[in-house]
PDB file of N, CA and C in Angstrom:
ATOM      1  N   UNK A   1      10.067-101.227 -34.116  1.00  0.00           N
ATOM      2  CA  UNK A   1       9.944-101.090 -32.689  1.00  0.00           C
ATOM      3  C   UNK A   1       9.457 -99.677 -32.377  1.00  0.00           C
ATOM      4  N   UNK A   2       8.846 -99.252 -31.657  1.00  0.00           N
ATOM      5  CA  UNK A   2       8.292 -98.364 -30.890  1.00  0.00           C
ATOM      6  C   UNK A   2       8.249 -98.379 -29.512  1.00  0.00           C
ATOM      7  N   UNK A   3       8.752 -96.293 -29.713  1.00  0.00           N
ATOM      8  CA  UNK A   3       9.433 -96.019 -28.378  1.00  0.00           C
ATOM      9  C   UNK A   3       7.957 -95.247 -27.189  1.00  0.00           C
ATOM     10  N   UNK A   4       7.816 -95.729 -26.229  1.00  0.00           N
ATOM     11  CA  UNK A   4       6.591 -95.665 -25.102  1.00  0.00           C
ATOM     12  C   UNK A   4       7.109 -94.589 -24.498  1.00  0.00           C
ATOM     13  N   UNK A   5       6.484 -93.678 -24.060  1.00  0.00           N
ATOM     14  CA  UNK A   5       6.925 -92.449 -23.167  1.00  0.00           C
ATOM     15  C   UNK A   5       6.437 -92.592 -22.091  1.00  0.00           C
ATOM     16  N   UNK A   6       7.042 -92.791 -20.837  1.00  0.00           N
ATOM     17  CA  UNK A   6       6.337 -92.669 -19.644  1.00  0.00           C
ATOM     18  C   UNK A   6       5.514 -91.403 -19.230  1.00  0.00           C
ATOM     19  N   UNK A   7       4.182 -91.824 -18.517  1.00  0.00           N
ATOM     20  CA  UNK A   7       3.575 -90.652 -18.165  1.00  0.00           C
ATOM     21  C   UNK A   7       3.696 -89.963 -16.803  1.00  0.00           C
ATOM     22  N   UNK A   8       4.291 -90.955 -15.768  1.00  0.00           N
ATOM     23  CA  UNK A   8       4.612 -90.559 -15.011  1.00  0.00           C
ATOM     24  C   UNK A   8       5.125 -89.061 -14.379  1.00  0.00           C
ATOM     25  N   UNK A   9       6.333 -88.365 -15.439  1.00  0.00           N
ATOM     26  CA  UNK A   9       6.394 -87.438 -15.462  1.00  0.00           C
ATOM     27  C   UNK A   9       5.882 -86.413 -15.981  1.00  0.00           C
ATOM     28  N   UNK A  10       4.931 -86.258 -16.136  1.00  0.00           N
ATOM     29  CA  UNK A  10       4.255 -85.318 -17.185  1.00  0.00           C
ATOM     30  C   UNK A  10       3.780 -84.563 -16.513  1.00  0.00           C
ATOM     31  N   UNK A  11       3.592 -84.199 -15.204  1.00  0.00           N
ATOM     32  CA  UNK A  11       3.279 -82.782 -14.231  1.00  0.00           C
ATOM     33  C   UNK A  11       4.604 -82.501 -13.831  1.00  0.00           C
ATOM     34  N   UNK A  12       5.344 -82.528 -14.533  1.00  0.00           N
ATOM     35  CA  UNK A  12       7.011 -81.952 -14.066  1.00  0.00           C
ATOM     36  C   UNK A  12       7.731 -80.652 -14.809  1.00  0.00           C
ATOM     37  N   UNK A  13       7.867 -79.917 -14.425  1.00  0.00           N
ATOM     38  CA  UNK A  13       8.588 -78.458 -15.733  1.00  0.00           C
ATOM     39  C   UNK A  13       9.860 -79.216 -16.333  1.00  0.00           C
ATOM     40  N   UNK A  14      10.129 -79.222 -17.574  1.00  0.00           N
ATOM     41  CA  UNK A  14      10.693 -79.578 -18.658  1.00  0.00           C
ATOM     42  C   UNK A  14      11.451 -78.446 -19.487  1.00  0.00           C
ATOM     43  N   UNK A  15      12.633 -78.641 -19.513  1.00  0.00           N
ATOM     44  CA  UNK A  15      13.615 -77.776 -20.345  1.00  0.00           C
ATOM     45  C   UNK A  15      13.174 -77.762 -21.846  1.00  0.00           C
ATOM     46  N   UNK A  16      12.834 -76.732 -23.020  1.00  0.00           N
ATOM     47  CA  UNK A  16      12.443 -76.979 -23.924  1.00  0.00           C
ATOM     48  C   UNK A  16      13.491 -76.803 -24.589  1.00  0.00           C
ATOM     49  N   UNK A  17      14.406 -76.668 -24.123  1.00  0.00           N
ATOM     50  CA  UNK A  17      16.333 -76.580 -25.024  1.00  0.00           C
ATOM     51  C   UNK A  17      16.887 -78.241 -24.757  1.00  0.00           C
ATOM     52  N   UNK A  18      16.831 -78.940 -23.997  1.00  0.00           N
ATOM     53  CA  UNK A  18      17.339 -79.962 -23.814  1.00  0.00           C
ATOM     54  C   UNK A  18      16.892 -81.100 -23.258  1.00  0.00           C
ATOM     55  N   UNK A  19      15.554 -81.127 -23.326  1.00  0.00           N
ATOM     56  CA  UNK A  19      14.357 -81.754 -22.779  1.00  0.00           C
ATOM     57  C   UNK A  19      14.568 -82.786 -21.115  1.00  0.00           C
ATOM     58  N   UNK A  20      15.497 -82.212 -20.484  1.00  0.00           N
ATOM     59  CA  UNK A  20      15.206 -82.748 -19.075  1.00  0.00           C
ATOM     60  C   UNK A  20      14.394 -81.930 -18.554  1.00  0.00           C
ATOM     61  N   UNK A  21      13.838 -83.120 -17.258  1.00  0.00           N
ATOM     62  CA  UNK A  21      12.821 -82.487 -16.421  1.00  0.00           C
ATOM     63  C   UNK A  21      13.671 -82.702 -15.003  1.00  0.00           C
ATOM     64  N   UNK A  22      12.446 -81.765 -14.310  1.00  0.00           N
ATOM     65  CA  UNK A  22      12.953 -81.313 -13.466  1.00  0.00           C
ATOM     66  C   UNK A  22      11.595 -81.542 -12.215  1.00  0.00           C
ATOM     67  N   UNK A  23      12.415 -81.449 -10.759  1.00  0.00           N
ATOM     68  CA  UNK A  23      11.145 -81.394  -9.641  1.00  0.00           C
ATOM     69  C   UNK A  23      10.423 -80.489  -9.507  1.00  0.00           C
ATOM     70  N   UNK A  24      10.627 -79.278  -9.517  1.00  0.00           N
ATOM     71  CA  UNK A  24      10.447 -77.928  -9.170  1.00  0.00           C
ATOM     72  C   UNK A  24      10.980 -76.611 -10.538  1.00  0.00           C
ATOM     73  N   UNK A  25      10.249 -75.906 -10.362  1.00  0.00           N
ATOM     74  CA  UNK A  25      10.108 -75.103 -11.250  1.00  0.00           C
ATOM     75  C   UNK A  25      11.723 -74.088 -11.181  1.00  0.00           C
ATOM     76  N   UNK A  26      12.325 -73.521  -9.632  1.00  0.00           N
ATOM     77  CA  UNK A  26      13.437 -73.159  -9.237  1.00  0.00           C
ATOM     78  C   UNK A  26      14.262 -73.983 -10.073  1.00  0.00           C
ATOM     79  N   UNK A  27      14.238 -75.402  -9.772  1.00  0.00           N
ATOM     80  CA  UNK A  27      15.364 -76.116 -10.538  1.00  0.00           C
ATOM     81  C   UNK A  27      15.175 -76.101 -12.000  1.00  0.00           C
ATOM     82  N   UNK A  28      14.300 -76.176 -12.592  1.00  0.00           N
ATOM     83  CA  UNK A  28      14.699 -75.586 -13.936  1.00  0.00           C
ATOM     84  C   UNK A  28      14.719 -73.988 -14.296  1.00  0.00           C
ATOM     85  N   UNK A  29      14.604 -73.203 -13.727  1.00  0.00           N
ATOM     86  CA  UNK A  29      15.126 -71.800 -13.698  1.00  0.00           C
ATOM     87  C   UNK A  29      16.828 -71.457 -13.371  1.00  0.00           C
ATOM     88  N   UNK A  30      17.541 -72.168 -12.302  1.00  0.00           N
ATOM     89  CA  UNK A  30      18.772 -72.377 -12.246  1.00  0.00           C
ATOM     90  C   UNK A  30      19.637 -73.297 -13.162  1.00  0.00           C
ATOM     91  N   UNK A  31      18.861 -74.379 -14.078  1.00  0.00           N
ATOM     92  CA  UNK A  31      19.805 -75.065 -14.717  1.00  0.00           C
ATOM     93  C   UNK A  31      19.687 -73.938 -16.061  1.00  0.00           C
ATOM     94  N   UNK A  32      18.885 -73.526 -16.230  1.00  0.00           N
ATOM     95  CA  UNK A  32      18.586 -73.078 -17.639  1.00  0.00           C
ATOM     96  C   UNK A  32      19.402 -71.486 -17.585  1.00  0.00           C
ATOM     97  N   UNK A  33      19.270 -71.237 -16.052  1.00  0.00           N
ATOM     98  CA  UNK A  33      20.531 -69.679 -16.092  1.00  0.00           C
ATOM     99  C   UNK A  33      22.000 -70.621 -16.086  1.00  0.00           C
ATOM    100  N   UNK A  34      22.467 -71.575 -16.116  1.00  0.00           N
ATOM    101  CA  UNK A  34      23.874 -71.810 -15.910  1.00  0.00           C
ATOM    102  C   UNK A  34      23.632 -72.726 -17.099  1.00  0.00           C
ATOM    103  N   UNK A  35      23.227 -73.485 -17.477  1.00  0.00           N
ATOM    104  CA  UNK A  35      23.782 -74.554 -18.995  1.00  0.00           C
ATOM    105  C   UNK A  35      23.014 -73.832 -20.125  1.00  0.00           C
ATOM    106  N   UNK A  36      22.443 -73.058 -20.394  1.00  0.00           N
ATOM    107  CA  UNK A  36      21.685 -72.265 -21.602  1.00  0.00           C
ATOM    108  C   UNK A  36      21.867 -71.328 -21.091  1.00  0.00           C
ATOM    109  N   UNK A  37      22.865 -70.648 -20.445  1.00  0.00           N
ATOM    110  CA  UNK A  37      22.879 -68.864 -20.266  1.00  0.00           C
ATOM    111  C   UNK A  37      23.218 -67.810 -21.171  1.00  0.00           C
ATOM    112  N   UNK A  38      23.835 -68.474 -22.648  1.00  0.00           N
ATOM    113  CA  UNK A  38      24.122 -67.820 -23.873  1.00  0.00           C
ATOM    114  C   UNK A  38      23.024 -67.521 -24.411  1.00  0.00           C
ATOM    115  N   UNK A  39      21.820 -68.976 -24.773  1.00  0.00           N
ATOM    116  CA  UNK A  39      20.708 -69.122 -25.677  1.00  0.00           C
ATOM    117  C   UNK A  39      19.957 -67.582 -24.913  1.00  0.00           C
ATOM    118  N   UNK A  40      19.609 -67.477 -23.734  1.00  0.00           N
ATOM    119  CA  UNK A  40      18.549 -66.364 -23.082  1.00  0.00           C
ATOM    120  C   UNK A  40      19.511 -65.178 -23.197  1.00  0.00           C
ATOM    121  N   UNK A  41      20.657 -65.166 -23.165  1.00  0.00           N
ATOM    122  CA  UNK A  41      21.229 -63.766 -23.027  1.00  0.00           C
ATOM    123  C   UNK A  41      21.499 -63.327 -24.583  1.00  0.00           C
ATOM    124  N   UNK A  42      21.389 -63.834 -25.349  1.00  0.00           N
ATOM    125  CA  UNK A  42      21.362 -63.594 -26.934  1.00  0.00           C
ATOM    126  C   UNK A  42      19.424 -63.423 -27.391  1.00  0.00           C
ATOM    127  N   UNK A  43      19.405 -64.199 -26.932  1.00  0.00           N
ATOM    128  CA  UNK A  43      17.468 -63.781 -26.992  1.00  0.00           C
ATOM    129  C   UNK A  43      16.663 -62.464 -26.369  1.00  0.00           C
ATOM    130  N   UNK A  44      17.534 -61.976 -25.397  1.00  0.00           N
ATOM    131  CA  UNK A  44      16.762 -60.943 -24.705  1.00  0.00           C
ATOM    132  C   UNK A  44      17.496 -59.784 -24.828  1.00  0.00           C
ATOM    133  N   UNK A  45      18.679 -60.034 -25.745  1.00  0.00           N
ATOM    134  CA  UNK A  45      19.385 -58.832 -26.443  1.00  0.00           C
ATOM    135  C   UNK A  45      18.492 -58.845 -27.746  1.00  0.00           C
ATOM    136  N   UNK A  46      18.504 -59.491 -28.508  1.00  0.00           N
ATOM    137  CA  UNK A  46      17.903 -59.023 -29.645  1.00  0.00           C
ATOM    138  C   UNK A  46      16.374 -59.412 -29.731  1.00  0.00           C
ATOM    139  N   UNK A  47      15.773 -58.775 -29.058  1.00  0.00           N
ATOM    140  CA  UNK A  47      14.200 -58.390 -29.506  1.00  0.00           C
ATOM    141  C   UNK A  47      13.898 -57.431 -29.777  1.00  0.00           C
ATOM    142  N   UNK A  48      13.762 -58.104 -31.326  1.00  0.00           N
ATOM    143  CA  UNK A  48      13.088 -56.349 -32.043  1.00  0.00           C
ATOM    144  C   UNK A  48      11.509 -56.877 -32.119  1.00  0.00           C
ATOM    145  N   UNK A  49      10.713 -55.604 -31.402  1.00  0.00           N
ATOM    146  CA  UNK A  49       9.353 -55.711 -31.333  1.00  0.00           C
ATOM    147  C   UNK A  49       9.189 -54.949 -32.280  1.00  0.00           C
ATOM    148  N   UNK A  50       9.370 -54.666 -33.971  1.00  0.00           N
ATOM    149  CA  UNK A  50       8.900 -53.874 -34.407  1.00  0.00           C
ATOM    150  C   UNK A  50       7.813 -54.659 -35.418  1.00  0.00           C
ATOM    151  N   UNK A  51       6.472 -54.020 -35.891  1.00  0.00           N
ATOM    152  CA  UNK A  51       6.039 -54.768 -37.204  1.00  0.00           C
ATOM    153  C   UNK A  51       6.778 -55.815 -37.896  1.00  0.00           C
ATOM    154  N   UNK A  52       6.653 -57.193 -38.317  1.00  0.00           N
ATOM    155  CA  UNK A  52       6.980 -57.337 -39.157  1.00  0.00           C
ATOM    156  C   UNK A  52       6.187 -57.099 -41.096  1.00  0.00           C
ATOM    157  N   UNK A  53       7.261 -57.096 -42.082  1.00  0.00           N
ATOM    158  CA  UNK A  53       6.640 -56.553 -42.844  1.00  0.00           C
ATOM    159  C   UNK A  53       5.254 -56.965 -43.330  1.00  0.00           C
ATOM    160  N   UNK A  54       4.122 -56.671 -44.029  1.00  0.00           N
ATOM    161  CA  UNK A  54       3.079 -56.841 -44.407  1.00  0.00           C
ATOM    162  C   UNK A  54       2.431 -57.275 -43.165  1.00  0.00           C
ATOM    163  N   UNK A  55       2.551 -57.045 -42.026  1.00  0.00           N
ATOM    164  CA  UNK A  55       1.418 -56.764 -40.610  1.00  0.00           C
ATOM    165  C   UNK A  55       0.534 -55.998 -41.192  1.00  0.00           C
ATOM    166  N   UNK A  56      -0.718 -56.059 -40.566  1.00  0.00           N
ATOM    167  CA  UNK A  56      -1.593 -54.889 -41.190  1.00  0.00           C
ATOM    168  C   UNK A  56      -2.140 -54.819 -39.113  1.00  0.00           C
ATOM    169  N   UNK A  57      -2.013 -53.407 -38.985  1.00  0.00           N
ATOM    170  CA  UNK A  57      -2.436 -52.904 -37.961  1.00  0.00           C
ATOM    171  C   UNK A  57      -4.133 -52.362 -38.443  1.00  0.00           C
ATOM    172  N   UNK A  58      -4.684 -52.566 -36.757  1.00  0.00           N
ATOM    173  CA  UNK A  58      -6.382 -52.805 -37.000  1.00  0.00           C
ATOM    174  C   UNK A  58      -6.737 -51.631 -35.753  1.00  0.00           C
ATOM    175  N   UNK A  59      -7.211 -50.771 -36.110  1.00  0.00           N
ATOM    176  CA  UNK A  59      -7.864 -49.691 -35.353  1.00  0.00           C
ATOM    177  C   UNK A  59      -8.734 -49.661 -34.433  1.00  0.00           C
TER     178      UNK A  59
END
């Protein structure tokens, strides 16, 4: 059996942590600060922008 995806929604912003969608872009900005507020607040503590090793920087 094979599963059909509706297309209907497919101009809708979509949670990429828990794949609901949403009407409006606000509403997935507020679900994603209150039910994933660990995942972003652990992500935007640890960004290290440094090289990783064997980068080769280009002049």
């Amino acid at each position: 059996m094979y599963m059909v995806l509706p297309l209907v929604d497919e101009d809708k912003p979509k949670c990429y942590i828990c794949h609901n969608g949403f009407d409006t872009i606000e509403e997935l900005r507020r679900h994603q600060n209150s039910s994933h507020k660990e995942f972003f607040e652990f992500h935007e503590k640890n960004q290290n922008r440094e090289p990783a090793p064997g980068d080769v920087t280009v002049f």
